[in-house]
PDB file of N, CA and C in Angstrom:
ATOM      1  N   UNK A   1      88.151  92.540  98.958  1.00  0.00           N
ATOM      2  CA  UNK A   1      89.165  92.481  99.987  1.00  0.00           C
ATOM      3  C   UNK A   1      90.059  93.712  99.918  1.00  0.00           C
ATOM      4  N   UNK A   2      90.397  94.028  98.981  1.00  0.00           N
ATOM      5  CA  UNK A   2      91.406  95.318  98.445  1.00  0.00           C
ATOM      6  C   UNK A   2      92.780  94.784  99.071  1.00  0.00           C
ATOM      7  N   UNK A   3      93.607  96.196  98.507  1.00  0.00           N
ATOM      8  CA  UNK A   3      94.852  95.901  98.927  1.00  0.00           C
ATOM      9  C   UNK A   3      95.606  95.925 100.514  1.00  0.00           C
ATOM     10  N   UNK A   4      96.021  94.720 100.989  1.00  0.00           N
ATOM     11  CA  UNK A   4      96.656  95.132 102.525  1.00  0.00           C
ATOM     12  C   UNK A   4      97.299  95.908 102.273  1.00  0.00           C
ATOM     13  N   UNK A   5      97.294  96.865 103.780  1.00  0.00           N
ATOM     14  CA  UNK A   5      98.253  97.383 104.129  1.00  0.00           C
ATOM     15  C   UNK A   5      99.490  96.736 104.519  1.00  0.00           C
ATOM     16  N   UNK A   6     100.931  98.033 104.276  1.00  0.00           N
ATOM     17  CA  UNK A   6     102.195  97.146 104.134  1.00  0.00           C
ATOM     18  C   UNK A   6     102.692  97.404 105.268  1.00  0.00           C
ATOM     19  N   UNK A   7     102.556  98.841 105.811  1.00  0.00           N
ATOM     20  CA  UNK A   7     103.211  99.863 106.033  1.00  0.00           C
ATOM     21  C   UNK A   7     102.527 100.513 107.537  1.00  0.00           C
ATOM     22  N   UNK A   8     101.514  99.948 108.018  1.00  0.00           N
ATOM     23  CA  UNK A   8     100.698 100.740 109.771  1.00  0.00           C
ATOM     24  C   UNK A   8     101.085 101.106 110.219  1.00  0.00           C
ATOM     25  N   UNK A   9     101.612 102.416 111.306  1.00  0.00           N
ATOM     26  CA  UNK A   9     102.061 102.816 111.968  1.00  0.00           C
ATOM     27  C   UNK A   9     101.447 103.492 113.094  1.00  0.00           C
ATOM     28  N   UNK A  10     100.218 103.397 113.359  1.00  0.00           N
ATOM     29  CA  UNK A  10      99.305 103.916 114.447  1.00  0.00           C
ATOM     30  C   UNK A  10      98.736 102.891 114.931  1.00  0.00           C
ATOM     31  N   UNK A  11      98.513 102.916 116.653  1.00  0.00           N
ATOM     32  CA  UNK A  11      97.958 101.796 117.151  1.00  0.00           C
ATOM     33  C   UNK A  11      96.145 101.431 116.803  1.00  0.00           C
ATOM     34  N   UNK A  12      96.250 100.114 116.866  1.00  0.00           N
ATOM     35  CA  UNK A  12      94.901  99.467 116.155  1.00  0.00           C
ATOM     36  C   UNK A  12      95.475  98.952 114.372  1.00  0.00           C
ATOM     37  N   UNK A  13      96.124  99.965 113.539  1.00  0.00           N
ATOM     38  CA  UNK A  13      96.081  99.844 112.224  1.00  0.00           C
ATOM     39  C   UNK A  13      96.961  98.418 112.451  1.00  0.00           C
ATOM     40  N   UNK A  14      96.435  97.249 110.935  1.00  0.00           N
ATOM     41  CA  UNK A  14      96.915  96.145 110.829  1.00  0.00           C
ATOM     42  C   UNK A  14      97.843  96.285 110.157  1.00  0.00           C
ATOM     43  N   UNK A  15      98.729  95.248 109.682  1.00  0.00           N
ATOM     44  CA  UNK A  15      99.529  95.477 108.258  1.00  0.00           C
ATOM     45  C   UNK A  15      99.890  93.677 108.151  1.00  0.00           C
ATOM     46  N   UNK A  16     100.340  93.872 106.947  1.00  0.00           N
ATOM     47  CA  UNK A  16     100.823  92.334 106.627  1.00  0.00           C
ATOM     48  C   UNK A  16     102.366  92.652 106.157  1.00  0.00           C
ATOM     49  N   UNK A  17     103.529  91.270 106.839  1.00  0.00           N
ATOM     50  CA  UNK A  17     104.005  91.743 106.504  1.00  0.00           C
ATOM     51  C   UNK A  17     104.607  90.447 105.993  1.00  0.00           C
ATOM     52  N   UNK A  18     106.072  90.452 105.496  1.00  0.00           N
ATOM     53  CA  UNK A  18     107.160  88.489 105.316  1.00  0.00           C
ATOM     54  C   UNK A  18     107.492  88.220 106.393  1.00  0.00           C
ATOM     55  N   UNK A  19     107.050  87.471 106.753  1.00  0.00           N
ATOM     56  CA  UNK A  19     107.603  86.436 107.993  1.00  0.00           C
ATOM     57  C   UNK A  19     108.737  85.591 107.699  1.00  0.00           C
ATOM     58  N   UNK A  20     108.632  85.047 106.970  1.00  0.00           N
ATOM     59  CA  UNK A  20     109.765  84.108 106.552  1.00  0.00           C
ATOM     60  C   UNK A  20     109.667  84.203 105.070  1.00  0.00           C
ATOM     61  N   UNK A  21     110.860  83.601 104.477  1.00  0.00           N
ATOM     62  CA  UNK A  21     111.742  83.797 103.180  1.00  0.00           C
ATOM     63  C   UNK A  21     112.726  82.577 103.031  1.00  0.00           C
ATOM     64  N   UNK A  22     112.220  81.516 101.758  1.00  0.00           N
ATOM     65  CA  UNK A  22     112.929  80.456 101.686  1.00  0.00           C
ATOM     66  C   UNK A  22     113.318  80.285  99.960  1.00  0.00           C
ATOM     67  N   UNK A  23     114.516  80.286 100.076  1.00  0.00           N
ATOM     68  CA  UNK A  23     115.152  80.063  98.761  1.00  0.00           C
ATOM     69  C   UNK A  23     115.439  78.847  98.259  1.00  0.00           C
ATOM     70  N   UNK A  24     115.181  78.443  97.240  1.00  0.00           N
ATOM     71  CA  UNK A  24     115.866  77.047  96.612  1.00  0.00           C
ATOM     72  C   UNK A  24     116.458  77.646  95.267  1.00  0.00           C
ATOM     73  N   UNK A  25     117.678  76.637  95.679  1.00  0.00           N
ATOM     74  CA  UNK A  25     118.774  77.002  94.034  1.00  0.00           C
ATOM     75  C   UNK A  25     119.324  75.188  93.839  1.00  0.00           C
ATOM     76  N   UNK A  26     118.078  74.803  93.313  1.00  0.00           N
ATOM     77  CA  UNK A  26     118.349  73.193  93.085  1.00  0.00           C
ATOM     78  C   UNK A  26     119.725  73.042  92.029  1.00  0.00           C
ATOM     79  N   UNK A  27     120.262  72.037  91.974  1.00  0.00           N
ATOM     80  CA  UNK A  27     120.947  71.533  91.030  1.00  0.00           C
ATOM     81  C   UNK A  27     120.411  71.565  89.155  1.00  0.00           C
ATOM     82  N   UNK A  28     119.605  71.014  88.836  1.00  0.00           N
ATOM     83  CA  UNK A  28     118.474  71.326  87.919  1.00  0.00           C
ATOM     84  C   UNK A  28     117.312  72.012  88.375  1.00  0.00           C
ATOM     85  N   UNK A  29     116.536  72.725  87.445  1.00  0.00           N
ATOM     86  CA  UNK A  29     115.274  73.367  88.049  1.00  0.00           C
ATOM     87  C   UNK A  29     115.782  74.628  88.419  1.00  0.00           C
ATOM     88  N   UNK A  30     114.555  75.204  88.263  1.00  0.00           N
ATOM     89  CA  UNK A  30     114.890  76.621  87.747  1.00  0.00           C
ATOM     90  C   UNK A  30     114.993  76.989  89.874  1.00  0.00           C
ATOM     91  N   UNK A  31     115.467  78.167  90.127  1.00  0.00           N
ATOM     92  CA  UNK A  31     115.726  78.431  90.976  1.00  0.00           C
ATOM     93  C   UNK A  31     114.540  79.757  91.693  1.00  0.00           C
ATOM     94  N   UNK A  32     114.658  79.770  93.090  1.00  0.00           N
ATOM     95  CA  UNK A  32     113.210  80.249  93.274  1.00  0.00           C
ATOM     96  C   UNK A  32     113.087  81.081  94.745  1.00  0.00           C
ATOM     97  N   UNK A  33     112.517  81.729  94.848  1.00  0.00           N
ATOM     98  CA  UNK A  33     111.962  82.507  96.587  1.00  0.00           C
ATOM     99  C   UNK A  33     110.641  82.412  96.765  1.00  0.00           C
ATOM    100  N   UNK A  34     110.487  81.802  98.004  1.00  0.00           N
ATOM    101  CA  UNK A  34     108.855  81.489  98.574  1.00  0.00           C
ATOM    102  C   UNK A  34     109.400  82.202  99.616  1.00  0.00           C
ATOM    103  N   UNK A  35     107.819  83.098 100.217  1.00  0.00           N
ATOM    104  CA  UNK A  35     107.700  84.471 100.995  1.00  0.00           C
ATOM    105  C   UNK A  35     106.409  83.954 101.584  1.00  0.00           C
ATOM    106  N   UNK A  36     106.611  83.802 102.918  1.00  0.00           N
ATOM    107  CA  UNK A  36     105.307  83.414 103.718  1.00  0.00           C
ATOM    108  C   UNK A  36     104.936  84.936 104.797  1.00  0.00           C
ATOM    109  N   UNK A  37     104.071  85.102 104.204  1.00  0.00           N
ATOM    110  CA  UNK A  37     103.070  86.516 105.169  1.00  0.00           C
ATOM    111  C   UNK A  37     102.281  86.268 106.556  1.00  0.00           C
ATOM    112  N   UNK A  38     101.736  87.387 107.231  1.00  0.00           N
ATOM    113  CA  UNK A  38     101.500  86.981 108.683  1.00  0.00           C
ATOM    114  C   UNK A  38     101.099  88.143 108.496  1.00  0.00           C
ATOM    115  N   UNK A  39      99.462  88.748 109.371  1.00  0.00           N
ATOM    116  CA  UNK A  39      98.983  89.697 109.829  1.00  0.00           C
ATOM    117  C   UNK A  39      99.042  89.812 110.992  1.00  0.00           C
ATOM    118  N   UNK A  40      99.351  91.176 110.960  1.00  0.00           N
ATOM    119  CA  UNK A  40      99.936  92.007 112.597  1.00  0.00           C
ATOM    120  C   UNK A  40      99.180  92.727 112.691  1.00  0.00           C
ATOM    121  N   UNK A  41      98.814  93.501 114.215  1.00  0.00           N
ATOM    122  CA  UNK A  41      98.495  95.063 114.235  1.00  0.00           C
ATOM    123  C   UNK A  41      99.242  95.505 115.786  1.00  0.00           C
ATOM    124  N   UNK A  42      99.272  96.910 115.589  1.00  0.00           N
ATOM    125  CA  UNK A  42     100.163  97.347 116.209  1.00  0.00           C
ATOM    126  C   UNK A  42      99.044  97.668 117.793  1.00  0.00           C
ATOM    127  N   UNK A  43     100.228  97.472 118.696  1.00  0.00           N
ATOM    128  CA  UNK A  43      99.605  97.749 120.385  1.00  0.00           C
ATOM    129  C   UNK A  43      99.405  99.403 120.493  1.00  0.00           C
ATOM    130  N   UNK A  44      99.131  99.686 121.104  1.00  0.00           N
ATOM    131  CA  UNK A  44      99.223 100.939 121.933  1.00  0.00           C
ATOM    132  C   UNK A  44     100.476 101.511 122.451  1.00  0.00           C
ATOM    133  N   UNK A  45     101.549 100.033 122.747  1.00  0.00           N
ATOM    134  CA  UNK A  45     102.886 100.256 123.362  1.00  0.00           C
ATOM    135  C   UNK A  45     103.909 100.639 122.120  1.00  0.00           C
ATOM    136  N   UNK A  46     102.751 100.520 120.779  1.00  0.00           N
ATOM    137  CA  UNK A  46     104.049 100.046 119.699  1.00  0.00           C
ATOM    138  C   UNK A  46     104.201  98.965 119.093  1.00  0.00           C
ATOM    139  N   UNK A  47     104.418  97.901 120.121  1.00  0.00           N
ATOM    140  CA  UNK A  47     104.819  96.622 120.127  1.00  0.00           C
ATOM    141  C   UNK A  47     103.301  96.052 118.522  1.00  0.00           C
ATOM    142  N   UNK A  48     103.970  95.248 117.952  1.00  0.00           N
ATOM    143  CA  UNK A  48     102.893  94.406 116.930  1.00  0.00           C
ATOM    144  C   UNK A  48     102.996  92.717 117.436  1.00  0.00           C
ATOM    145  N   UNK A  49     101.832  92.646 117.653  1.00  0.00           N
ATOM    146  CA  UNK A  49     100.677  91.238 117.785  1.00  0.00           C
ATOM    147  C   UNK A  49     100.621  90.659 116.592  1.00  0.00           C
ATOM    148  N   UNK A  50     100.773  89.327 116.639  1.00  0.00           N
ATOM    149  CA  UNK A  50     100.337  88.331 115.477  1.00  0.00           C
ATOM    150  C   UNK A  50      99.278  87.793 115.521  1.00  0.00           C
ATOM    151  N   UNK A  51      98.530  88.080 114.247  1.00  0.00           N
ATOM    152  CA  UNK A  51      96.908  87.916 114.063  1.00  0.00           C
ATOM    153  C   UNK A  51      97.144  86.342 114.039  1.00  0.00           C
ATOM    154  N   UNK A  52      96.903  85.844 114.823  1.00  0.00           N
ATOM    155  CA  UNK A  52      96.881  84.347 114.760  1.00  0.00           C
ATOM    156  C   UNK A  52      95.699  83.065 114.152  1.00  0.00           C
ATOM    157  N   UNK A  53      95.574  82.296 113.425  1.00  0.00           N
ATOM    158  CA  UNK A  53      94.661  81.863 112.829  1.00  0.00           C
ATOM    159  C   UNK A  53      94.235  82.340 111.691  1.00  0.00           C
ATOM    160  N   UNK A  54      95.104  83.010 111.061  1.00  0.00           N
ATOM    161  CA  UNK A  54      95.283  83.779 109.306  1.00  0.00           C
ATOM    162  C   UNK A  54      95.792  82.704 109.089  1.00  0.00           C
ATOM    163  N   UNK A  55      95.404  81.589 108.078  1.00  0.00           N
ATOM    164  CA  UNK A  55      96.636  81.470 106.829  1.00  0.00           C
ATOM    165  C   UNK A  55      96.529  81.431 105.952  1.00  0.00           C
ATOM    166  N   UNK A  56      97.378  82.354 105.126  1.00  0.00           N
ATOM    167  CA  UNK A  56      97.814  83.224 104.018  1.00  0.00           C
ATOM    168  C   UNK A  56      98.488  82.566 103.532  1.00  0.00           C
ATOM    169  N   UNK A  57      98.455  82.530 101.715  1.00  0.00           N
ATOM    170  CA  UNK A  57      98.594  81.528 100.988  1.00  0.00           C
ATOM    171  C   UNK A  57     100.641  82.180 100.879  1.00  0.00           C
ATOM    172  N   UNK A  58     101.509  81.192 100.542  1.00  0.00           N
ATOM    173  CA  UNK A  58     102.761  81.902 100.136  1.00  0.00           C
ATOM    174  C   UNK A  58     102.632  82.253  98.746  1.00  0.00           C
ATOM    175  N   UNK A  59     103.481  83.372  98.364  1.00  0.00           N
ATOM    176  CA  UNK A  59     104.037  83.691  97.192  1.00  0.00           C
ATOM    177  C   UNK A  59     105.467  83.259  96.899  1.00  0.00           C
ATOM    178  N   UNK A  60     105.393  82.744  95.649  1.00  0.00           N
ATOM    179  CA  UNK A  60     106.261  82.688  94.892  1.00  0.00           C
ATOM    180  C   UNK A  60     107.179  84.023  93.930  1.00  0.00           C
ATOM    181  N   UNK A  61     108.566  83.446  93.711  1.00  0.00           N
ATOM    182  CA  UNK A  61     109.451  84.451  92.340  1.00  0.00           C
ATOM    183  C   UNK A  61     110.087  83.341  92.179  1.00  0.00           C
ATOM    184  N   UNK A  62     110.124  83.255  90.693  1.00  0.00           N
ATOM    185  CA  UNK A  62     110.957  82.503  90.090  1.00  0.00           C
ATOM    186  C   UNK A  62     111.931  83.380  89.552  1.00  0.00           C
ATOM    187  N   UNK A  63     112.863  83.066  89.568  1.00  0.00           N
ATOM    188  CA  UNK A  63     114.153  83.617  88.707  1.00  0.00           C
ATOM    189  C   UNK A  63     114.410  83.222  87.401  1.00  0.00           C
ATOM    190  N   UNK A  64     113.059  83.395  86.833  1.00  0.00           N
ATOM    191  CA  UNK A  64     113.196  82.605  85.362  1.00  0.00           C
ATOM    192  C   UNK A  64     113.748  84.571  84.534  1.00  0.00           C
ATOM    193  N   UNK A  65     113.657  85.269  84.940  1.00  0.00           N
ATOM    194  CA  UNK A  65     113.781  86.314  84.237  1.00  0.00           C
ATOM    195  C   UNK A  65     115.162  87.303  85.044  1.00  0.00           C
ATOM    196  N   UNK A  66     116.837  86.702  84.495  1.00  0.00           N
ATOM    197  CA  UNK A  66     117.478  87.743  85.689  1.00  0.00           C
ATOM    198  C   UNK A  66     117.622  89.346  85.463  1.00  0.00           C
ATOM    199  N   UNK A  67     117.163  89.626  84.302  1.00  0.00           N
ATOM    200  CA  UNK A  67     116.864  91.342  83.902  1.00  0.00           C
ATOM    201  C   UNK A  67     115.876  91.926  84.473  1.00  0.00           C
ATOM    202  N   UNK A  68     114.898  90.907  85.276  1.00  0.00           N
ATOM    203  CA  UNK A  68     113.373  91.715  85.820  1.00  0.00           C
ATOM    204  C   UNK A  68     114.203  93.090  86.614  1.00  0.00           C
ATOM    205  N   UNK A  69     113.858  93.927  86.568  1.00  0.00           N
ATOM    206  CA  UNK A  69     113.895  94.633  87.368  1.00  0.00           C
ATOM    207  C   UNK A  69     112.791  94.752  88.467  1.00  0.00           C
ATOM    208  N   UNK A  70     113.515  95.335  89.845  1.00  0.00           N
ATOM    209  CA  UNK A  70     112.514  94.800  90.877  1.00  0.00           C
ATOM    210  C   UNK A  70     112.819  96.503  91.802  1.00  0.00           C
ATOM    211  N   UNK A  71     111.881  96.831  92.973  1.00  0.00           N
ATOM    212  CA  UNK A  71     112.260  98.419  93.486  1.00  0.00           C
ATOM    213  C   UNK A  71     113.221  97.504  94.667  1.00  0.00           C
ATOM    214  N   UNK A  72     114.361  98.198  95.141  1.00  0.00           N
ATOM    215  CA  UNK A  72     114.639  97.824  96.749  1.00  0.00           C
ATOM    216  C   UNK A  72     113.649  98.563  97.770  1.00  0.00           C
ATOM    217  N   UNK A  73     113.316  97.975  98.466  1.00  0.00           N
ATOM    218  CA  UNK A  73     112.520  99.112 100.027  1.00  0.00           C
ATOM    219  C   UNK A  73     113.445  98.683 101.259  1.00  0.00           C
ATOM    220  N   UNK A  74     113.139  99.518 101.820  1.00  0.00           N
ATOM    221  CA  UNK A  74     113.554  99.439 103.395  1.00  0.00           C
ATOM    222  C   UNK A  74     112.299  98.241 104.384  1.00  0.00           C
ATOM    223  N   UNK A  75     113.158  97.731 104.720  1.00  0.00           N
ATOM    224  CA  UNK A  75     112.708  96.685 105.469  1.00  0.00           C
ATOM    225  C   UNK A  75     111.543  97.543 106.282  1.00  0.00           C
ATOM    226  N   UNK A  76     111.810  98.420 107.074  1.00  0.00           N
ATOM    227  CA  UNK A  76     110.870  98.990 108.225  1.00  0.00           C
ATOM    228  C   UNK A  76     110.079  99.977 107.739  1.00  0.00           C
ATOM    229  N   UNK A  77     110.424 100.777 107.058  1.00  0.00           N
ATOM    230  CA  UNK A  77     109.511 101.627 106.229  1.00  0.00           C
ATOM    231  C   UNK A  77     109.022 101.564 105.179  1.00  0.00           C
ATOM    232  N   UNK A  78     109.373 100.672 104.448  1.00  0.00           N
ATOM    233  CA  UNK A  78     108.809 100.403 102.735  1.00  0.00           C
ATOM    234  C   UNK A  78     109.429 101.618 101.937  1.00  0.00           C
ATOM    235  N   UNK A  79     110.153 102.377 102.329  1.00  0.00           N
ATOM    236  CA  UNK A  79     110.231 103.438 101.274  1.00  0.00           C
ATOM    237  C   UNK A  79     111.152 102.642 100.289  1.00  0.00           C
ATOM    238  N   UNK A  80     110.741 103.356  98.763  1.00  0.00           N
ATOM    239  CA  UNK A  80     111.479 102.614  97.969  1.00  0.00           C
ATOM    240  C   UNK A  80     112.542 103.087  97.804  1.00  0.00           C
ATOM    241  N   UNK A  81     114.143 102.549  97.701  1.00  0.00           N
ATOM    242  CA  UNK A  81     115.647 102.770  97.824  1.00  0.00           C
ATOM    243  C   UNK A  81     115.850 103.219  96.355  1.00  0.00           C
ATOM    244  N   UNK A  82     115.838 102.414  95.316  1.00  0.00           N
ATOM    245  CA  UNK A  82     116.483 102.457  94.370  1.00  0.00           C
ATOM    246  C   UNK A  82     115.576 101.094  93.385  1.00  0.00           C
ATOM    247  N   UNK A  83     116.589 100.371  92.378  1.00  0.00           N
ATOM    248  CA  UNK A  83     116.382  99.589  91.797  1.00  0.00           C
ATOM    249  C   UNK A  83     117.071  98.174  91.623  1.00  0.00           C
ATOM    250  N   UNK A  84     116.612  97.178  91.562  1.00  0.00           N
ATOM    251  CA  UNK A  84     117.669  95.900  91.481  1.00  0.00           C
ATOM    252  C   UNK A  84     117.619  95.377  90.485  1.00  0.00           C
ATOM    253  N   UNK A  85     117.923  94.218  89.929  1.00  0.00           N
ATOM    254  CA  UNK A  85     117.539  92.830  89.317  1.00  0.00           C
ATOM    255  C   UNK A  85     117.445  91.899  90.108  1.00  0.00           C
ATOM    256  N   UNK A  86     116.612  90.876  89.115  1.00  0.00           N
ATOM    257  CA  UNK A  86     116.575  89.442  89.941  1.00  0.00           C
ATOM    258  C   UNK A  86     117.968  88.768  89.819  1.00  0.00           C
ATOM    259  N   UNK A  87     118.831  89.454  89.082  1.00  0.00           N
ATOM    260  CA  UNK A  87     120.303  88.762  89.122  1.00  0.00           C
ATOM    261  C   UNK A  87     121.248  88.897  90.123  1.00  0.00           C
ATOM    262  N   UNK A  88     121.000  90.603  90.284  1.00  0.00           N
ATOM    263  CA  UNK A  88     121.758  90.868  91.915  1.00  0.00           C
ATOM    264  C   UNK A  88     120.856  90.233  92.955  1.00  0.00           C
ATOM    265  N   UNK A  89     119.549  89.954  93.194  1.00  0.00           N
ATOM    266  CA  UNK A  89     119.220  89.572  94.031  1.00  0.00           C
ATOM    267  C   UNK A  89     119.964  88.320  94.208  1.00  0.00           C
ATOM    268  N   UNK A  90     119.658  87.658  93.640  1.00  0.00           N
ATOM    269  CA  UNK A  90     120.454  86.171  93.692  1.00  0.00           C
ATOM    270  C   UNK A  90     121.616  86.182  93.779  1.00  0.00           C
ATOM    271  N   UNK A  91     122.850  86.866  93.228  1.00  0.00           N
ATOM    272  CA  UNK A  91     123.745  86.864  93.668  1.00  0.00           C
ATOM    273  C   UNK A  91     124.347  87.365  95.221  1.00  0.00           C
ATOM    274  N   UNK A  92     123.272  88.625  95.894  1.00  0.00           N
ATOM    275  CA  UNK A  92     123.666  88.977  97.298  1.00  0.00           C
ATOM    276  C   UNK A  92     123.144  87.654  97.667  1.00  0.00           C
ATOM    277  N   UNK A  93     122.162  86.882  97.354  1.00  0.00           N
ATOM    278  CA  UNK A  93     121.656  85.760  98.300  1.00  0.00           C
ATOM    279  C   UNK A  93     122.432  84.560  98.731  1.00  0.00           C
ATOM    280  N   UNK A  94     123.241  84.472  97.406  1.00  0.00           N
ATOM    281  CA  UNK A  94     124.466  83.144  97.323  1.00  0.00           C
ATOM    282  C   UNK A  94     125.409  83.714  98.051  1.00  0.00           C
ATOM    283  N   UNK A  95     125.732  85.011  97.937  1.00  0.00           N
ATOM    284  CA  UNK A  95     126.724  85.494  98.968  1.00  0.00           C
ATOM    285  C   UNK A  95     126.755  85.435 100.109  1.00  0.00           C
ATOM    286  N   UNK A  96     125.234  86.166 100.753  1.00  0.00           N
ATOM    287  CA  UNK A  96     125.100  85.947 101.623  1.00  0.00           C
ATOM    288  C   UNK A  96     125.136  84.052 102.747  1.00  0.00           C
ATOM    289  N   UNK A  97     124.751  83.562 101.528  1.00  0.00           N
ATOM    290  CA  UNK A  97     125.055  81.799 102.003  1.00  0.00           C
ATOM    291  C   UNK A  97     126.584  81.319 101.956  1.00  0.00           C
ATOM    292  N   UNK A  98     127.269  82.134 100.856  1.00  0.00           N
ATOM    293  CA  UNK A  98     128.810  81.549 100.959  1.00  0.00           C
ATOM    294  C   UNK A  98     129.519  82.535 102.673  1.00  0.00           C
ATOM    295  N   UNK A  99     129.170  83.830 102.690  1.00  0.00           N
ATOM    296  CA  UNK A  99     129.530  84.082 104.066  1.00  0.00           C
ATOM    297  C   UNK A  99     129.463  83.315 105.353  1.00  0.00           C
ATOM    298  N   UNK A 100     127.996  82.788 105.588  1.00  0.00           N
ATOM    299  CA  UNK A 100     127.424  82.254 106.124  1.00  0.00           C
ATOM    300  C   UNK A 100     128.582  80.906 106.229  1.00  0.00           C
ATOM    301  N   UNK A 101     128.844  79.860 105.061  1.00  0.00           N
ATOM    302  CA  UNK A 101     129.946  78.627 105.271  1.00  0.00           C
ATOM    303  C   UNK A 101     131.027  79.409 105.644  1.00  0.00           C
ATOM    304  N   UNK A 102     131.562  80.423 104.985  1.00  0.00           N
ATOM    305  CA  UNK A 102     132.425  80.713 105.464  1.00  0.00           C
ATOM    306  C   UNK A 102     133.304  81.086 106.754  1.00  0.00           C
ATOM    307  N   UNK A 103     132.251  81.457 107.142  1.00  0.00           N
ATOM    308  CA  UNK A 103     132.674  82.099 109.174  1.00  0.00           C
ATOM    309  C   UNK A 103     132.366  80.479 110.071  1.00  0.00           C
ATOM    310  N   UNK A 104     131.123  79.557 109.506  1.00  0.00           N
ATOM    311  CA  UNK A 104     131.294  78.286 109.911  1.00  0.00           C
ATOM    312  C   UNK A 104     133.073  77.604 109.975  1.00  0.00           C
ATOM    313  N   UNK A 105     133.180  77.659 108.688  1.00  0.00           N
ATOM    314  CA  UNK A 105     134.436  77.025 108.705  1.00  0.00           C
ATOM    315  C   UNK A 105     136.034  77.649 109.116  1.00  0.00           C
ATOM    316  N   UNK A 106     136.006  79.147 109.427  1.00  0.00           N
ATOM    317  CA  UNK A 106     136.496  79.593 109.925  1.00  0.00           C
ATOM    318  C   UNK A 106     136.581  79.580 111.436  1.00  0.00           C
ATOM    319  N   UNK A 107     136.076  79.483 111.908  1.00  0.00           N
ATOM    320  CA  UNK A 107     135.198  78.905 113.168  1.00  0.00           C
ATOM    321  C   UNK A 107     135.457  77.660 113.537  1.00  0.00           C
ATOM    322  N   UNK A 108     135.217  76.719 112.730  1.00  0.00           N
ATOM    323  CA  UNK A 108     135.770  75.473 113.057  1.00  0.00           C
ATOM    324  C   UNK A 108     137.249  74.955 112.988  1.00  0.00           C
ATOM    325  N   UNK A 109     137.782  75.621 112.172  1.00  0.00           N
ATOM    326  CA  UNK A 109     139.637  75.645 111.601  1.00  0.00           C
ATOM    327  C   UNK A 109     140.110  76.619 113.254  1.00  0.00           C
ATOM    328  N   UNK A 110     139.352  77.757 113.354  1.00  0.00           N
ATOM    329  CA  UNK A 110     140.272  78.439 114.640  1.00  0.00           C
ATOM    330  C   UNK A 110     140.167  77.103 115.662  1.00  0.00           C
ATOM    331  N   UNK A 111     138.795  76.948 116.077  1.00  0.00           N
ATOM    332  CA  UNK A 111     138.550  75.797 117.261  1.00  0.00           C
ATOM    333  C   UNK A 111     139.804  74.920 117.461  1.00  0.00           C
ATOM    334  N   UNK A 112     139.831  74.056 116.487  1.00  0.00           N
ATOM    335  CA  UNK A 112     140.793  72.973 115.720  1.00  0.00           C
ATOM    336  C   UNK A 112     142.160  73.175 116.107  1.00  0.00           C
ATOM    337  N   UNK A 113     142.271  74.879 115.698  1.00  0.00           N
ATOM    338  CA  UNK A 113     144.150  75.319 116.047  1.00  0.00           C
ATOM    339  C   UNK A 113     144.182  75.578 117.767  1.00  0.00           C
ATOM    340  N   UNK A 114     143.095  75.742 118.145  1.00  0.00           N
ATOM    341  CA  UNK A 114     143.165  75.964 119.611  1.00  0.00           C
ATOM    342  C   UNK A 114     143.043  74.886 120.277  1.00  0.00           C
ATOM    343  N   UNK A 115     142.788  74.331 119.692  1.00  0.00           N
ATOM    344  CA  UNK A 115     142.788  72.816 120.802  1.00  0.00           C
ATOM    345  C   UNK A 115     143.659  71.745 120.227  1.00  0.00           C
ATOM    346  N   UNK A 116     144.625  71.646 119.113  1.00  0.00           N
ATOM    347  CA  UNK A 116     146.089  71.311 119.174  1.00  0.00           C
ATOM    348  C   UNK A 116     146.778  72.485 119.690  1.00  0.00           C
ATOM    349  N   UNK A 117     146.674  73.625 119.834  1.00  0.00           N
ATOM    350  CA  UNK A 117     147.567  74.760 120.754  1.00  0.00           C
ATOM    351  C   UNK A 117     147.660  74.116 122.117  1.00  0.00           C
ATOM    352  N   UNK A 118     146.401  74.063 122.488  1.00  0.00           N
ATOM    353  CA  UNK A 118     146.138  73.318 124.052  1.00  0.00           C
ATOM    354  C   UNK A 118     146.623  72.243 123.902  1.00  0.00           C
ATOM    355  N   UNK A 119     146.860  70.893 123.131  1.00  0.00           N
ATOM    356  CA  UNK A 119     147.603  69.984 123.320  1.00  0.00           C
ATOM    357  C   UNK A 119     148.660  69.637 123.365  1.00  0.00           C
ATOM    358  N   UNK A 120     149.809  70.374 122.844  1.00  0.00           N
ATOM    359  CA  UNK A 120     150.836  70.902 122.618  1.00  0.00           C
ATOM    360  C   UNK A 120     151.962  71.814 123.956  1.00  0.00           C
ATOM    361  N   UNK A 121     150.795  71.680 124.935  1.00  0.00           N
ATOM    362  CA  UNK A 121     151.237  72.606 125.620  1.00  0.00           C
ATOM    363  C   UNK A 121     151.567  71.799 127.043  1.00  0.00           C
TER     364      UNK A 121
END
């Protein structure tokens, strides 16, 4: 089979790429990222088609190791950035989820003051 391509950029060439990305940070149990893949190839316009009727097994990372070191890439190009851990990863990830409640509930507290503002009035 060899290795997919990550990275296609000429029309016809395929590539595989993450489609989706699901984290669990259970209460007990070790904590984890499942990465589900999808083969594409690119149009003529540019535009990439989903090879439909692939399915590709997910991969797993466990965060059993937070010193792994891991490369960063660029989402669209793969070039590699720099270097991480699996510790910063997890920590931008929780962040990124505490932001996430956060603008919820900010959001819901403004709503709240605006509509006793409006009652008030």
């Amino acid at each position: 089979m060899g290795t997919p391509n990550y990275t296609a950029s000429q029309p016809g060439e395929q590539r595989r790429r993450i489609w989706r990305a699901t984290c669990e940070n259970p209460v007990y149990g070790l904590k984890y990222a499942e990465f589900h893949e999808q083969d594409v190839i690119k149009s003529k316009d540019g535009t990439e088609l989903i090879l439909n009727g692939v399915t590709l097994p997910s991969l797993r990372v466990n965060y059993s190791d937070p010193s792994q070191e891991i490369e960063l890439r660029h989402p669209e190009t793969d070039a590699v950035l720099g270097k991480t851990t699996l510790a910063q990863v997890l920590i931008n990830i929780y962040s990124l989820g505490r932001f996430a409640q956060l603008s919820r509930d900010k959001a819901v507290a403004d709503a709240e003051a605006a509509a006793q503002a409006a009652a008030q009035e």
